[in-house]
C-alpha atoms as a PDB file:
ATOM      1  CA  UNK A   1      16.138  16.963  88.579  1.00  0.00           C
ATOM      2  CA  UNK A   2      19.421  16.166  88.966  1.00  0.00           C
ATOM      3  CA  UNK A   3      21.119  17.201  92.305  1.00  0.00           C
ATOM      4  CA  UNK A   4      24.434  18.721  91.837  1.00  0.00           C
ATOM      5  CA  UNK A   5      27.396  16.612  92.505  1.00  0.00           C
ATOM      6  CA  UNK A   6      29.252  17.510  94.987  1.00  0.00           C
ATOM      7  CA  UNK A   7      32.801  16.790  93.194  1.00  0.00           C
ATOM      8  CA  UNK A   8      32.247  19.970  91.050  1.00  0.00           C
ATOM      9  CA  UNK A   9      34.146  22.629  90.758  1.00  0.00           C
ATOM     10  CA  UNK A  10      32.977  25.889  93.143  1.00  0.00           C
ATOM     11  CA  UNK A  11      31.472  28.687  90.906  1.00  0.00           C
ATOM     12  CA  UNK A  12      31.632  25.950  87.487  1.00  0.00           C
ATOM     13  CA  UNK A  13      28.708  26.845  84.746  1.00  0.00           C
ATOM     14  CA  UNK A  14      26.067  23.966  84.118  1.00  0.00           C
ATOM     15  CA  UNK A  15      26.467  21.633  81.249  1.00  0.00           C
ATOM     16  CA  UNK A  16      24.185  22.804  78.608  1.00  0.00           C
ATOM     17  CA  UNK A  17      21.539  20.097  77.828  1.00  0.00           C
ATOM     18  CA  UNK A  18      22.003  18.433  74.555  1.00  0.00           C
ATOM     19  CA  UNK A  19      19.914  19.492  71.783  1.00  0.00           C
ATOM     20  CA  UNK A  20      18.038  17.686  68.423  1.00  0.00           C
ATOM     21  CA  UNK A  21      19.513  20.054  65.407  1.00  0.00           C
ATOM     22  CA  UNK A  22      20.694  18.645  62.491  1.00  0.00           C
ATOM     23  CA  UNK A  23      23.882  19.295  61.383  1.00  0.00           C
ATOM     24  CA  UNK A  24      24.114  22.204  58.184  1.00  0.00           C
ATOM     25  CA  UNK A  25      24.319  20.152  55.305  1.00  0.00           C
ATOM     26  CA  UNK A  26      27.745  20.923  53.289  1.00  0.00           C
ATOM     27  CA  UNK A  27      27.717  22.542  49.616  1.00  0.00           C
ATOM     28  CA  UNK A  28      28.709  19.460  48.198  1.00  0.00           C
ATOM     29  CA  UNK A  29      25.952  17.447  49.820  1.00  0.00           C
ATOM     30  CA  UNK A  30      23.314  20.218  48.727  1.00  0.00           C
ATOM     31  CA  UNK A  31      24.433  20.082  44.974  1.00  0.00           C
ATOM     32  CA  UNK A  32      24.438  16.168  45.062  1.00  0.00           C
ATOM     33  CA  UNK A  33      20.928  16.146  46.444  1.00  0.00           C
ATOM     34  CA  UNK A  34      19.936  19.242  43.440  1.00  0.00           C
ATOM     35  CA  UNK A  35      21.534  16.495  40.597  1.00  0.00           C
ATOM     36  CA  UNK A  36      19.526  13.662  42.321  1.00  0.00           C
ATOM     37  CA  UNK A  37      16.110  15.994  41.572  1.00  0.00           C
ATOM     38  CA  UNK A  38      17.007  17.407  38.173  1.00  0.00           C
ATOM     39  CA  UNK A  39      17.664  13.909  37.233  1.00  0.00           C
ATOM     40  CA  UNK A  40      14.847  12.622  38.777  1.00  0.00           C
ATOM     41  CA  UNK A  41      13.397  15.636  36.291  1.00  0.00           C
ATOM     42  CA  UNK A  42      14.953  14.880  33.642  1.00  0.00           C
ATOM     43  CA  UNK A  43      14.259  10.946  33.649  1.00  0.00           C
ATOM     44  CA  UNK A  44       9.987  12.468  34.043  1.00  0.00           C
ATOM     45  CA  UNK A  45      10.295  14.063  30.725  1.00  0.00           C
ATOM     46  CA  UNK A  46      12.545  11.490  29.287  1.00  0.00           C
ATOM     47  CA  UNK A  47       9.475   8.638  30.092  1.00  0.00           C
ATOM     48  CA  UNK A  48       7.174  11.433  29.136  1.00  0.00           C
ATOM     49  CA  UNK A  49       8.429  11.829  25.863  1.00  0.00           C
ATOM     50  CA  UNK A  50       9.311   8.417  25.233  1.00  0.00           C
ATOM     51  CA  UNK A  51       5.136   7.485  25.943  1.00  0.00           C
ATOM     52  CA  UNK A  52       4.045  10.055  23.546  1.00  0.00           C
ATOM     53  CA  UNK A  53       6.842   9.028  20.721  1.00  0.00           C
ATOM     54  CA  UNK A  54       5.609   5.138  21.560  1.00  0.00           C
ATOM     55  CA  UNK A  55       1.775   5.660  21.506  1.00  0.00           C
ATOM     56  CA  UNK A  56       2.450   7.891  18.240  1.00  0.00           C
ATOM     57  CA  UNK A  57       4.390   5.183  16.368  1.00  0.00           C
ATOM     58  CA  UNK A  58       2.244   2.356  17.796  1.00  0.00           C
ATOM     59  CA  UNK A  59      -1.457   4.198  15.932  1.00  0.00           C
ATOM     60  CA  UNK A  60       0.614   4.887  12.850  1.00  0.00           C
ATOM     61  CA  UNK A  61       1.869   1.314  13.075  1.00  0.00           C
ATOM     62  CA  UNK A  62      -1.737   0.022  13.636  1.00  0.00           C
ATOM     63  CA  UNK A  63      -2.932   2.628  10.711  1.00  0.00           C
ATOM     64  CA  UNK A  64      -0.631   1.371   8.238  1.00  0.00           C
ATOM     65  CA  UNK A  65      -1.144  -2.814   9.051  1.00  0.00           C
ATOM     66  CA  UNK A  66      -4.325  -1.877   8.381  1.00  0.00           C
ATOM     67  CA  UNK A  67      -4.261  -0.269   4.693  1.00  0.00           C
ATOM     68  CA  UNK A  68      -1.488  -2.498   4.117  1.00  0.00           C
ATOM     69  CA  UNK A  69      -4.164  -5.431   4.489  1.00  0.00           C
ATOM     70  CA  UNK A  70      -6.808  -4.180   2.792  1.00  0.00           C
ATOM     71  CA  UNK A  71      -4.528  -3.093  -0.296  1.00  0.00           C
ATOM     72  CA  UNK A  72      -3.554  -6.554  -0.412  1.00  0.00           C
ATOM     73  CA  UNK A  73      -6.825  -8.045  -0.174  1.00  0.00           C
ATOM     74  CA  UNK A  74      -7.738  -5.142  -3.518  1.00  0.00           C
ATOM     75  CA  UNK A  75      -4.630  -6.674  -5.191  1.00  0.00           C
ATOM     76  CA  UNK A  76      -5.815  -9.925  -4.882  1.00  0.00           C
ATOM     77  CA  UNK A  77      -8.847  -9.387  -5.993  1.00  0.00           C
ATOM     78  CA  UNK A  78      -7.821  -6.876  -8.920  1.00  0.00           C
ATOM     79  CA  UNK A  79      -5.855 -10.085 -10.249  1.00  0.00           C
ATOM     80  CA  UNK A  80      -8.231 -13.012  -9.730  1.00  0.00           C
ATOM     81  CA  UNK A  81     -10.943 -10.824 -11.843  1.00  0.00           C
ATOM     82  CA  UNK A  82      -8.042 -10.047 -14.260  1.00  0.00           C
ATOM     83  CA  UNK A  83      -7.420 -13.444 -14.467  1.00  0.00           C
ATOM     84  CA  UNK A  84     -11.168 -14.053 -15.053  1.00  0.00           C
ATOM     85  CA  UNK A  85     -11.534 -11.444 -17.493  1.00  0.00           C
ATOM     86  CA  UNK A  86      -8.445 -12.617 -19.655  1.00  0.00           C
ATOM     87  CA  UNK A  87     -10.070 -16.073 -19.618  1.00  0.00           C
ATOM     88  CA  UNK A  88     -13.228 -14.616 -20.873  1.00  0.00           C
ATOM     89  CA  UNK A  89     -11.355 -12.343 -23.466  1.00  0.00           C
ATOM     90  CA  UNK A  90      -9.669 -15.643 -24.829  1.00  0.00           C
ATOM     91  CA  UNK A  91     -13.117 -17.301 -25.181  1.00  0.00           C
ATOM     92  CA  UNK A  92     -14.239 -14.425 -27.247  1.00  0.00           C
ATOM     93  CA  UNK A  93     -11.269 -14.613 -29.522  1.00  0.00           C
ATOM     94  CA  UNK A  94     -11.417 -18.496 -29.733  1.00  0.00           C
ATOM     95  CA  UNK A  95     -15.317 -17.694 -30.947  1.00  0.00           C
ATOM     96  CA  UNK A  96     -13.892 -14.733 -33.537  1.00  0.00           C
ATOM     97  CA  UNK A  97     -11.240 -16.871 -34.787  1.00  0.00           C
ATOM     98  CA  UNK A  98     -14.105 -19.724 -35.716  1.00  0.00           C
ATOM     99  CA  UNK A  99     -16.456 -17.141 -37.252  1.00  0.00           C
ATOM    100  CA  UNK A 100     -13.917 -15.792 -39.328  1.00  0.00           C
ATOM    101  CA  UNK A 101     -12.226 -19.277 -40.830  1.00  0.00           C
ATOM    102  CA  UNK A 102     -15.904 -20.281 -41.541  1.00  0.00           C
ATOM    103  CA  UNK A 103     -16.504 -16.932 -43.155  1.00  0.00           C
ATOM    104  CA  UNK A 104     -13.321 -16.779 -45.100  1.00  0.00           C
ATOM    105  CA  UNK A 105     -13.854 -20.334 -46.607  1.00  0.00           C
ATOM    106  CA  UNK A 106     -17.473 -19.919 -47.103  1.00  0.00           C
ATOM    107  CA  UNK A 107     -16.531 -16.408 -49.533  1.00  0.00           C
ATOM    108  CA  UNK A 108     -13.939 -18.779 -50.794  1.00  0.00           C
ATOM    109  CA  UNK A 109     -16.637 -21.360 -52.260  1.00  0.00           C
ATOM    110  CA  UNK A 110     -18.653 -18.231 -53.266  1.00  0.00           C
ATOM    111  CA  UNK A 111     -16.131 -16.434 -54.806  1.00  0.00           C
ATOM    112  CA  UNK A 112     -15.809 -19.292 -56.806  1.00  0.00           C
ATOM    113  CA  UNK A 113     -18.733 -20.724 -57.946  1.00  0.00           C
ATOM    114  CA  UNK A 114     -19.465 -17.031 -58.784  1.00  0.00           C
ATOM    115  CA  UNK A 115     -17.163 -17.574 -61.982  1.00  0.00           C
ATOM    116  CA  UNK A 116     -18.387 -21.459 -62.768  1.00  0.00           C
ATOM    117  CA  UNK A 117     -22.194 -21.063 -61.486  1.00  0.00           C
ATOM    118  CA  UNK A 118     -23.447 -17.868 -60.517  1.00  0.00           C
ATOM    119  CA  UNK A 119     -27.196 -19.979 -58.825  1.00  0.00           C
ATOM    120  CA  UNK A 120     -24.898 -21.915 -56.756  1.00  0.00           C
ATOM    121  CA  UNK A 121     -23.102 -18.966 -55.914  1.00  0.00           C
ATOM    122  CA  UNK A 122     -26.244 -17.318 -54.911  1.00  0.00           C
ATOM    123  CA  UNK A 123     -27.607 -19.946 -52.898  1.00  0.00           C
ATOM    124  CA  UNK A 124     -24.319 -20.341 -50.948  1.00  0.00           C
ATOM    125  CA  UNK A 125     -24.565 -16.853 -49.804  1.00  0.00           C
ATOM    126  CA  UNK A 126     -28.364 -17.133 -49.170  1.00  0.00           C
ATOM    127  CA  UNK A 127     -28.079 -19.995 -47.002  1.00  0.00           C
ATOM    128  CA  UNK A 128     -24.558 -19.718 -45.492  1.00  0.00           C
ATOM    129  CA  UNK A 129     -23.335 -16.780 -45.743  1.00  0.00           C
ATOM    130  CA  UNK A 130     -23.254 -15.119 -41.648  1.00  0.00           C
ATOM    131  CA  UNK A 131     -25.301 -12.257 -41.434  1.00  0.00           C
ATOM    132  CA  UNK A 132     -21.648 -10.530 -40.765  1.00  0.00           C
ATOM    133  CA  UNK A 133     -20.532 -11.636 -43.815  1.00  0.00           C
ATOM    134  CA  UNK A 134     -23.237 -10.780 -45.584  1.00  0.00           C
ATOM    135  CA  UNK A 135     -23.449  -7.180 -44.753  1.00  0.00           C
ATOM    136  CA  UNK A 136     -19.535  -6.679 -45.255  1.00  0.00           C
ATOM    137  CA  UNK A 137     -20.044  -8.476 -48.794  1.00  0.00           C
ATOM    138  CA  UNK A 138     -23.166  -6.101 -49.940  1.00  0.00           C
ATOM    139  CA  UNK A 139     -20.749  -3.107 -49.296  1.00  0.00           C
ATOM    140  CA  UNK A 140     -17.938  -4.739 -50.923  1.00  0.00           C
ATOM    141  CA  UNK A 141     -19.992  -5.421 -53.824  1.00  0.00           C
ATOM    142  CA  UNK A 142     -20.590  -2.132 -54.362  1.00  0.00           C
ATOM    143  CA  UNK A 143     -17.131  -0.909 -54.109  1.00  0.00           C
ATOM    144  CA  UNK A 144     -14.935   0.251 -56.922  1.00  0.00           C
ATOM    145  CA  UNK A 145     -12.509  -1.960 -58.348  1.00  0.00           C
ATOM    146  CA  UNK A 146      -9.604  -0.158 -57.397  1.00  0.00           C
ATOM    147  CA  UNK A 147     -10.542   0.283 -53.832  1.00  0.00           C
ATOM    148  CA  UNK A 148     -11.952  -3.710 -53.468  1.00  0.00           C
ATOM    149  CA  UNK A 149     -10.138  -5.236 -50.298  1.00  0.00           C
ATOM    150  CA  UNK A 150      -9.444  -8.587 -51.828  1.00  0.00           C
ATOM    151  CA  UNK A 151     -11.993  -9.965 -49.264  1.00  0.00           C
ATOM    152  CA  UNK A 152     -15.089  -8.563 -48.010  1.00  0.00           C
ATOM    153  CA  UNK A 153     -13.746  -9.712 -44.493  1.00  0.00           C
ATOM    154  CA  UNK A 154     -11.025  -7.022 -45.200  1.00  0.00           C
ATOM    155  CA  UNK A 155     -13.455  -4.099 -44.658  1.00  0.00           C
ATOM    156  CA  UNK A 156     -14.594  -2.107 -41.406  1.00  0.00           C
ATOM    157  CA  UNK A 157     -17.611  -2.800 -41.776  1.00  0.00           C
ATOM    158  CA  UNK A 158     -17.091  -6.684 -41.513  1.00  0.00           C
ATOM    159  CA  UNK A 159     -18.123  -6.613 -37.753  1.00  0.00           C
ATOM    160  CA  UNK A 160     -18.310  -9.785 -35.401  1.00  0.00           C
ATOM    161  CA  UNK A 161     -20.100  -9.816 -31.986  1.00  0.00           C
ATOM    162  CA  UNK A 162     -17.817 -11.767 -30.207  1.00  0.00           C
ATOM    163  CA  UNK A 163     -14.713  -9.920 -31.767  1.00  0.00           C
ATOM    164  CA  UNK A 164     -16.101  -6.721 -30.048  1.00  0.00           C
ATOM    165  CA  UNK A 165     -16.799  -8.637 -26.562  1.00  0.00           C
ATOM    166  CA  UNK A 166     -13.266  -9.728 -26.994  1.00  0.00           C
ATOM    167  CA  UNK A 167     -11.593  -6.375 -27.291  1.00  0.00           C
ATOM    168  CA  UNK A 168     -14.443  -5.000 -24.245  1.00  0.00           C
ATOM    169  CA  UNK A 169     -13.396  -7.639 -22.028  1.00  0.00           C
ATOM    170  CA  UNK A 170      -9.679  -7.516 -23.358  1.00  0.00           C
ATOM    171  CA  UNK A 171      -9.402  -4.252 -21.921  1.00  0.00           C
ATOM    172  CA  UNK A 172     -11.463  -4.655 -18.850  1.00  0.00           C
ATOM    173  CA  UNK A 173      -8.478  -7.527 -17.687  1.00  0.00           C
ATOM    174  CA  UNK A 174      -5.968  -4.698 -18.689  1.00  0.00           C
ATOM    175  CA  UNK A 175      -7.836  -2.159 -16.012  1.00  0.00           C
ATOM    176  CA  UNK A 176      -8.740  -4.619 -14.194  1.00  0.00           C
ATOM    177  CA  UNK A 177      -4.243  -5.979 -13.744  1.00  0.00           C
ATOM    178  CA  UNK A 178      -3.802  -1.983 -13.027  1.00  0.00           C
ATOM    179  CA  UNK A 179      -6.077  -1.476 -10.162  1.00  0.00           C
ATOM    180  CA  UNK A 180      -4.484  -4.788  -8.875  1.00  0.00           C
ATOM    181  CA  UNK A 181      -1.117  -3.641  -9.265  1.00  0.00           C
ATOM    182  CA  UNK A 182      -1.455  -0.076  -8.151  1.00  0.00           C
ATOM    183  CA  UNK A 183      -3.099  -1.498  -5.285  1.00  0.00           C
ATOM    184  CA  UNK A 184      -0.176  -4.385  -4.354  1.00  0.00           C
ATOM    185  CA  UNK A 185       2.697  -1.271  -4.864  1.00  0.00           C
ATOM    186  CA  UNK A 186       0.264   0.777  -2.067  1.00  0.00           C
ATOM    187  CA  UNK A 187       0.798  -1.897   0.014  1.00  0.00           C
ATOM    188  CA  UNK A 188       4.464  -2.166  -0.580  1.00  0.00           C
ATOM    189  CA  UNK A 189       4.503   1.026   0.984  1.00  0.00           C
ATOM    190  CA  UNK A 190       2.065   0.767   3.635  1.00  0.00           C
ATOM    191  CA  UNK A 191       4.267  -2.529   4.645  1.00  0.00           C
ATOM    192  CA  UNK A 192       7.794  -0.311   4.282  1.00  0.00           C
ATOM    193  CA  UNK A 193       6.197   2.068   6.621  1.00  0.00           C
ATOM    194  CA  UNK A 194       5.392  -0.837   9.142  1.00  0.00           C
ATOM    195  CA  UNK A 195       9.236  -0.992   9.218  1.00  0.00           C
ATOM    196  CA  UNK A 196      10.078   2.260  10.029  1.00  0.00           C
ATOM    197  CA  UNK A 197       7.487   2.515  12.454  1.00  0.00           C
ATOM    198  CA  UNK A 198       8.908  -0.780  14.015  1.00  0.00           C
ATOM    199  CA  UNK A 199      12.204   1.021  14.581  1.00  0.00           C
ATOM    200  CA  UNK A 200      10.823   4.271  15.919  1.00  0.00           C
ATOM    201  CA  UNK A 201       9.014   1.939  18.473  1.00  0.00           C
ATOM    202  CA  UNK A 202      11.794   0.111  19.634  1.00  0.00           C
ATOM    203  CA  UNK A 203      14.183   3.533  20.237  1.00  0.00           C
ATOM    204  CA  UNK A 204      11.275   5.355  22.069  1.00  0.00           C
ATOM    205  CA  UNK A 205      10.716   2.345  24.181  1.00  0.00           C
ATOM    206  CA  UNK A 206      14.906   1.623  25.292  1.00  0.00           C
ATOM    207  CA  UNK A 207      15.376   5.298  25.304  1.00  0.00           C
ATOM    208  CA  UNK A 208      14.350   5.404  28.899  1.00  0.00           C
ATOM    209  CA  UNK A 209      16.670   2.055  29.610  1.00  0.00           C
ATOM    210  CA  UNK A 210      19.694   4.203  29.544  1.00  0.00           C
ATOM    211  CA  UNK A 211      21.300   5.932  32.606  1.00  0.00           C
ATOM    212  CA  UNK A 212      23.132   9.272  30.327  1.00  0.00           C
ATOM    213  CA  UNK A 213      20.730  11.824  29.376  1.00  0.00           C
ATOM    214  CA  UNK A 214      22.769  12.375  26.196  1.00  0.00           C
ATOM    215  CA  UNK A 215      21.980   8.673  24.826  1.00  0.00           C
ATOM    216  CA  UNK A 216      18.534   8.863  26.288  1.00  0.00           C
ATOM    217  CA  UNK A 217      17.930  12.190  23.867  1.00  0.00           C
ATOM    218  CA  UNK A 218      19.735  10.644  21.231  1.00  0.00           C
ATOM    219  CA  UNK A 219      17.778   7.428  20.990  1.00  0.00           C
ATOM    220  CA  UNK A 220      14.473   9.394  21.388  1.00  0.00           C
ATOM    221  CA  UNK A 221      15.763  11.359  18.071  1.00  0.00           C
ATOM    222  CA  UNK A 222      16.427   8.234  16.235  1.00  0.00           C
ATOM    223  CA  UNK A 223      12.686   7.104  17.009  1.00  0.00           C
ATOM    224  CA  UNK A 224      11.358  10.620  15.768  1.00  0.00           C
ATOM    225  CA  UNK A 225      14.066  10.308  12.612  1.00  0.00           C
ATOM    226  CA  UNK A 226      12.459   6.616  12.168  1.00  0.00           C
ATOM    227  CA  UNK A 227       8.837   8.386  11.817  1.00  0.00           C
ATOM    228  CA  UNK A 228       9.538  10.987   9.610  1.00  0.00           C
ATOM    229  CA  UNK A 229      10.278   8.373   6.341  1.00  0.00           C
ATOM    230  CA  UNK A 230       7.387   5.745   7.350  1.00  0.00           C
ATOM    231  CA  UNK A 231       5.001   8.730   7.249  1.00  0.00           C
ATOM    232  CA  UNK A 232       6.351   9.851   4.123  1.00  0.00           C
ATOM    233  CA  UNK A 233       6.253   5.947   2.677  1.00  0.00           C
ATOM    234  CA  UNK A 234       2.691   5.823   4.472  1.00  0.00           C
ATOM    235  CA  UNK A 235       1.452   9.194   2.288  1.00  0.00           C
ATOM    236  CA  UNK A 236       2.882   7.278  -0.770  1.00  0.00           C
ATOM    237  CA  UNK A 237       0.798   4.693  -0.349  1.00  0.00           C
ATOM    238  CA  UNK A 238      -2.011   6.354   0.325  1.00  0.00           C
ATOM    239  CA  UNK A 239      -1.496   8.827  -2.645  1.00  0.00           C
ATOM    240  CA  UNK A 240      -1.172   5.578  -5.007  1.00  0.00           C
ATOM    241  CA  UNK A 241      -4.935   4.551  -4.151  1.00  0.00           C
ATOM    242  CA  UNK A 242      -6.020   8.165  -5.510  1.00  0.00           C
END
């Protein structure tokens, strides 16, 4: 301990020992420090939000890549069997269109020896007539004058195979081009909703870039505003496939 000096004044107080307490902290320094917290809360929830809007949009993105490739790959397919079928459909008719020219000549040559020699005419419609032909022309026969087609090929009941097979697979390629094109516009919008989703995904993820809340709460709204038409486009698309 300190011995007292001897230059001191008679009957003077001690010096008081010097202490460790910090000095009161001013209003202004105590709401600066509040703002530092609530934005310290603020930029939480801000991240927060901006995780939820960005794993949101990323699973719808991923969602609708996906139906957007397998609607193309059921487009694709819808018109390479169209394709097929219409190739098939053509065959057919190119078989009709034979059938027919030989029929129609063939009555031709009977319809005329009919009037010069009826044996000939009979043995050109035993032996070449197509059995077709044949059952259109015993109906015909047997028709009244005034309601005889000119041509036995004229009548329903003049039926060939491959004419039949032409119209079946005719309209199979016709169902087969709508499924393929119903398909490819579902995937128009599956692909339209990829773009919204893009843009939702970049706003959520620079929302938390910006130092004003304001901007930060804007661009988080754009992101949601982004969502709301690629789900729509996205239900579209889905609602096309039945």
């Amino acid at each position: 301990m300190p011995e007292p000096s001897d230059d001191a004044p008679a009957g003077a107080a001690p010096a008081a020992p010097p202490t460790d307490t910090e000095p009161v902290p001013t209003d202004e320094e105590r709401a600066a420090a509040q703002k530092e917290v609530d934005d310290e809360i603020r930029r939480g929830r801000v991240e927060l939000l901006a995780a939820v809007l960005l794993g949101l949009a990323g699973a719808l993105t991923a969602f609708s890549a996906y139906k957007a490739a397998l609607t193309d790959g059921d487009a694709l397919a819808g018109y390479t069997m169209s394709s097929k079928s219409t190739s098939d459909a053509n065959s057919f008719y190119d078989d009709y269109s034979q059938t027919y020219l030989s029929d129609q000549q063939m009555f031709l040559e009977f319809n005329l020896a009919a009037v010069e020699d009826p044996e000939l005419a009979a043995e050109i419609r035993e032996r070449y007539f197509s059995p077709e032909l044949e059952a259109a022309t015993q109906v015909w026969a047997e028709l009244p004058d005034e309601d005889t087609p000119p041509t036995p090929l004229d009548l329903d009941e003049y039926v060939v195979e491959s004419y039949t097979s032409y119209e079946e697979t005719a309209a199979l390629a016709d169902e087969q081009f709508e499924e393929g094109a119903t398909a490819d516009a579902a995937g128009d919008k599956f692909e339209l909703a990829n773009v919204y989703f893009a843009v939702a995904l970049f706003m959520a993820g620079v929302a938390a870039l910006f130092r004003k809340h304001p901007v930060r709460y804007f661009a988080l709204a754009l992101s949601v505003v982004a969502m709301v038409p690629g789900i729509v486009a996205m239900v579209q698309g889905q609602n096309a496939l039945g």
